[in-house]
Protein backbone atom coordinates (compact mmCIF):
# COMPACT_ATOMS: atom_id res chain seq x y z
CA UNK A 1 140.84 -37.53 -168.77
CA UNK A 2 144.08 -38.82 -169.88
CA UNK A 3 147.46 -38.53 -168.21
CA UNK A 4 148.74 -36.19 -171.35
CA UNK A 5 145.40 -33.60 -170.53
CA UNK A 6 146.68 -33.50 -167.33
CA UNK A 7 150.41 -32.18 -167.96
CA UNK A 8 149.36 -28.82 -169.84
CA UNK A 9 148.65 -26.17 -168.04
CA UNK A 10 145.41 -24.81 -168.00
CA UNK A 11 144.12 -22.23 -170.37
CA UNK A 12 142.26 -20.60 -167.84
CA UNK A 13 141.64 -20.99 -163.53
CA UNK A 14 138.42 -20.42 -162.28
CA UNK A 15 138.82 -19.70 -158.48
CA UNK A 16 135.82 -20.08 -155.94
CA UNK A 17 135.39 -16.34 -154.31
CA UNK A 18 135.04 -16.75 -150.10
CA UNK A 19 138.10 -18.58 -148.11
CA UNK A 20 139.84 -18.63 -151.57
CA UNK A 21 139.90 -15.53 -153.07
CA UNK A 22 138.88 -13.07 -150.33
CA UNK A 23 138.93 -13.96 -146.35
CA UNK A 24 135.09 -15.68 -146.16
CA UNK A 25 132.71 -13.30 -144.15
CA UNK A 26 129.17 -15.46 -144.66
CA UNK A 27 126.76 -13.53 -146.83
CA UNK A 28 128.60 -10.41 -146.99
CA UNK A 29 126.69 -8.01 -148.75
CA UNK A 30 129.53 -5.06 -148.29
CA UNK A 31 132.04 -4.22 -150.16
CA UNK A 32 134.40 -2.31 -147.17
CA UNK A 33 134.20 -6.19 -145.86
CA UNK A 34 136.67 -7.52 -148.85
CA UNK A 35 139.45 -8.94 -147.70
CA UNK A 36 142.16 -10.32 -150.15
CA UNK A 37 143.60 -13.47 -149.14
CA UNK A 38 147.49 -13.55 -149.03
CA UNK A 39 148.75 -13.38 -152.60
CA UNK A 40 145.82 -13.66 -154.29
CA UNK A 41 146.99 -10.28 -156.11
CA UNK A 42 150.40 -11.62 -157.34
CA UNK A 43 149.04 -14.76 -158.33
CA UNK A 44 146.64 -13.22 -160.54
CA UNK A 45 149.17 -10.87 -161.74
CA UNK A 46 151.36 -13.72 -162.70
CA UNK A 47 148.56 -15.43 -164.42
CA UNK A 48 147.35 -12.32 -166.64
CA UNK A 49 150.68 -11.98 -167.82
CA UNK A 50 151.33 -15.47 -168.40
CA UNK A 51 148.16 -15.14 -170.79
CA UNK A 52 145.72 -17.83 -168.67
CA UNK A 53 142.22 -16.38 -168.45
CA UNK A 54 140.85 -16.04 -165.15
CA UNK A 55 137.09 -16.27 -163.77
CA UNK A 56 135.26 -16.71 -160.48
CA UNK A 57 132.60 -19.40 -159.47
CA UNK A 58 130.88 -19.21 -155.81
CA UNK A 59 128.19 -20.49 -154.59
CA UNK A 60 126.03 -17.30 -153.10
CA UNK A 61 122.95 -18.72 -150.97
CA UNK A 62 122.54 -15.64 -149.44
CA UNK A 63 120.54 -14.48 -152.06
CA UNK A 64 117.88 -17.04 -151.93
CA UNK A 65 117.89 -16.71 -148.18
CA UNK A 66 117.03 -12.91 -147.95
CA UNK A 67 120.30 -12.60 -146.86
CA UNK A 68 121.70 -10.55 -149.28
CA UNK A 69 120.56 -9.09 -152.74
CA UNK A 70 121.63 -9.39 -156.16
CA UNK A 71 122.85 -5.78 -155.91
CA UNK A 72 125.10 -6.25 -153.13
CA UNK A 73 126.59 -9.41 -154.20
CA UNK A 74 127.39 -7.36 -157.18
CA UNK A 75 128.69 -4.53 -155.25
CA UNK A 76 131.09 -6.70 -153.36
CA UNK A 77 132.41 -8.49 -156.89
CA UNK A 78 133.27 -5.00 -158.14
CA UNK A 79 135.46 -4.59 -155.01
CA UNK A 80 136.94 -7.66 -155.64
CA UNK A 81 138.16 -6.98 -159.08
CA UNK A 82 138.80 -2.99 -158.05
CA UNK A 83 141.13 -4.76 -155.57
CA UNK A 84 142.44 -7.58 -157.52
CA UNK A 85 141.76 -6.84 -161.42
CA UNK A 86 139.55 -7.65 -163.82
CA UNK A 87 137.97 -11.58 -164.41
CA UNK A 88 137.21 -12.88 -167.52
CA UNK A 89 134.06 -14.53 -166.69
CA UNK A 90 132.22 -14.50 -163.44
CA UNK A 91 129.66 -17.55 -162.58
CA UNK A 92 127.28 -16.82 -159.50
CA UNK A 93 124.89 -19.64 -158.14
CA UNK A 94 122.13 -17.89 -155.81
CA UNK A 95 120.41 -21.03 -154.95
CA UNK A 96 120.00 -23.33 -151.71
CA UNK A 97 120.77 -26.46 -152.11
CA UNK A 98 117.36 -27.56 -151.44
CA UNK A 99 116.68 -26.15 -154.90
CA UNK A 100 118.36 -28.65 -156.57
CA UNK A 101 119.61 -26.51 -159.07
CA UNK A 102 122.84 -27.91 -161.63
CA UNK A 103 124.60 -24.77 -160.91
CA UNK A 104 125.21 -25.05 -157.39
CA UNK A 105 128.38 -26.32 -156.48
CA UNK A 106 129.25 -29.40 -156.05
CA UNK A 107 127.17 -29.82 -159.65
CA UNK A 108 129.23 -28.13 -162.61
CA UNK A 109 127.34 -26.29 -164.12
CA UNK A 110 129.38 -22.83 -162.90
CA UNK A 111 132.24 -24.48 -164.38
CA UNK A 112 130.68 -25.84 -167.80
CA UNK A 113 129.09 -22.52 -168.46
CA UNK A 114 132.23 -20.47 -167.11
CA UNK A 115 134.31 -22.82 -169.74
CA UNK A 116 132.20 -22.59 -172.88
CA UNK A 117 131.93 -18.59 -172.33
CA UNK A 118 135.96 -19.00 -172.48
CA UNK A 119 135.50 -21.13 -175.35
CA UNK A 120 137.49 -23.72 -173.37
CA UNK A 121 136.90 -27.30 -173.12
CA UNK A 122 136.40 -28.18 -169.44
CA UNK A 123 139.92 -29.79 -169.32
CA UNK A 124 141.69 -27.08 -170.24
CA UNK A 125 140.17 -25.38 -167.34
CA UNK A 126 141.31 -25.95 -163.46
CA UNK A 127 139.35 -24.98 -160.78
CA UNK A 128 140.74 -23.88 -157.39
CA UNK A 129 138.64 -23.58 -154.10
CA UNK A 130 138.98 -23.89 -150.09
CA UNK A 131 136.09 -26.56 -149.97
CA UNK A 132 135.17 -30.07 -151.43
CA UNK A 133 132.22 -28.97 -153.33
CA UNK A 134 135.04 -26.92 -155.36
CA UNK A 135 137.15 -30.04 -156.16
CA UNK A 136 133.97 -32.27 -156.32
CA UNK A 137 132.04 -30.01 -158.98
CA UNK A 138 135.58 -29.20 -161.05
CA UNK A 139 135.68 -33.61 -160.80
CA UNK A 140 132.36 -33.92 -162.34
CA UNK A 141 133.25 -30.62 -164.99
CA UNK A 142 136.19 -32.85 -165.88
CA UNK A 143 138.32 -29.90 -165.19
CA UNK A 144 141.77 -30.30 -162.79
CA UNK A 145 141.31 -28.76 -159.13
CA UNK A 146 143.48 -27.74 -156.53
CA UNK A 147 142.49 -27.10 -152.56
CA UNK A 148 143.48 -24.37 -150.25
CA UNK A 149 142.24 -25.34 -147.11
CA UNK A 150 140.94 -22.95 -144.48
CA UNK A 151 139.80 -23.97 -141.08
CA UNK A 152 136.41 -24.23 -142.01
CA UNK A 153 137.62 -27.29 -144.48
CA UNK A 154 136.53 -30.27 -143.27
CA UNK A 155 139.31 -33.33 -143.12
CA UNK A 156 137.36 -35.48 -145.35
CA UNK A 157 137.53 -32.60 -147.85
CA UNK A 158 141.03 -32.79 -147.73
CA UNK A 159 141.39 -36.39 -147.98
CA UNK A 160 139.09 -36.94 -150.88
CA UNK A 161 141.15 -33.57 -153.19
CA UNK A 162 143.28 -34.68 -155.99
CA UNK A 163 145.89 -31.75 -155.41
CA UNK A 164 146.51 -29.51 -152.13
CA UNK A 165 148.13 -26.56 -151.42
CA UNK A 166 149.17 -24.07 -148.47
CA UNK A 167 148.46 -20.79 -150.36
CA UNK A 168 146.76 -20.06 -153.56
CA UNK A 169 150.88 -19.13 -155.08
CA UNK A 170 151.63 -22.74 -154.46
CA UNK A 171 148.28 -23.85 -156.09
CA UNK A 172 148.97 -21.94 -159.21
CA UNK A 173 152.80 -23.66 -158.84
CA UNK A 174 151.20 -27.08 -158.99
CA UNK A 175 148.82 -26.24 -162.11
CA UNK A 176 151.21 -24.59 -164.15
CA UNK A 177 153.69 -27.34 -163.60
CA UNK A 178 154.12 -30.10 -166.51
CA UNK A 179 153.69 -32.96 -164.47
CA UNK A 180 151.59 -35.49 -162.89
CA UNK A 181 149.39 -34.07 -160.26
CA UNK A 182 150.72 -34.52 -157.11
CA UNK A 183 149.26 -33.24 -153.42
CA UNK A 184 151.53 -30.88 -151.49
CA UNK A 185 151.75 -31.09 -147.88
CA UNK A 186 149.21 -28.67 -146.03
């Protein structure tokens, strides 16, 4: 990717869904359990109204682990969007990683497909997530990333992301900026 790819803002931001999007409760399967993180509603606001498409990619083991079913994982993305508006595409892995699936993050897959049903090239797409398989699988999409980082982020996660950010607002600030990529103190 070249340095003048990198100073556009994206077309569209594809945000991972637990610790990013909504407070992470592991394999919820209840919608009364959605939480949204702080400003994850006026940050989508801004970005529907600034015209960049928005989607979802996450990771969902629960579902291969008899955690949780398809229906309730579906129940709890409706909440999500009743709470914080409508996505333009949603991506949902339900594999372990022993399956050795390519949509599992950190493999992009989520992102590739999530891009072409935008009818984006990868680069014009940015990823945001709370983990390193987020960056790492927006890396091998060829897509920008930035990381939020909760305290279940490991420091080696942090270390290794291109961009970082307190709060997903000052995430959005560093994509939409025309500038060199730059990693913000968190």
């Amino acid at each position: 990717m070249d340095i003048e790819t990198l100073s556009e803002p994206p077309a569209a931001i594809l945000f991972d869904r637990d610790g990013t999007l909504i407070t992470d409760v592991p394999y919820n399967g209840d919608p009364a359990l959605v939480h949204p993180m702080p400003t994850a509603r006026t940050v989508l606001a801004r970005l529907r109204r600034l015209g960049i498409r928005t989607g979802v990619v996450s990771n969902q083991s629960g579902i291969a682990r008899g955690r949780v079913t398809w229906q309730q994982v579906r129940r709890v993305n409706v909440r999500v969007e009743e709470m914080l508006g409508p996505f333009d595409v949603w991506q949902i892995c339900p594999h372990v990683p022993e399956d050795g699936c390519n949509c599992r993050k950190p493999r992009p897959e989520m992102i590739l497909t999530a891009a072409a049903k935008l009818g984006l090239p990868p680069e014009q797409v940015a990823v945001i997530g709370d983990i390193g398989a987020d960056i790492a699988a927006a890396s091998a999409a060829g897509s920008r990333s930035v990381m939020v980082p909760t305290r279940r982020t490991l420091a080696q996660e942090r270390a290794g992301a291109p961009q970082l950010a307190t709060d997903l607002s000052r995430a959005v600030d560093l994509l939409l900026r025309s500038e060199e990529p730059r990693r913000e103190a968190a």
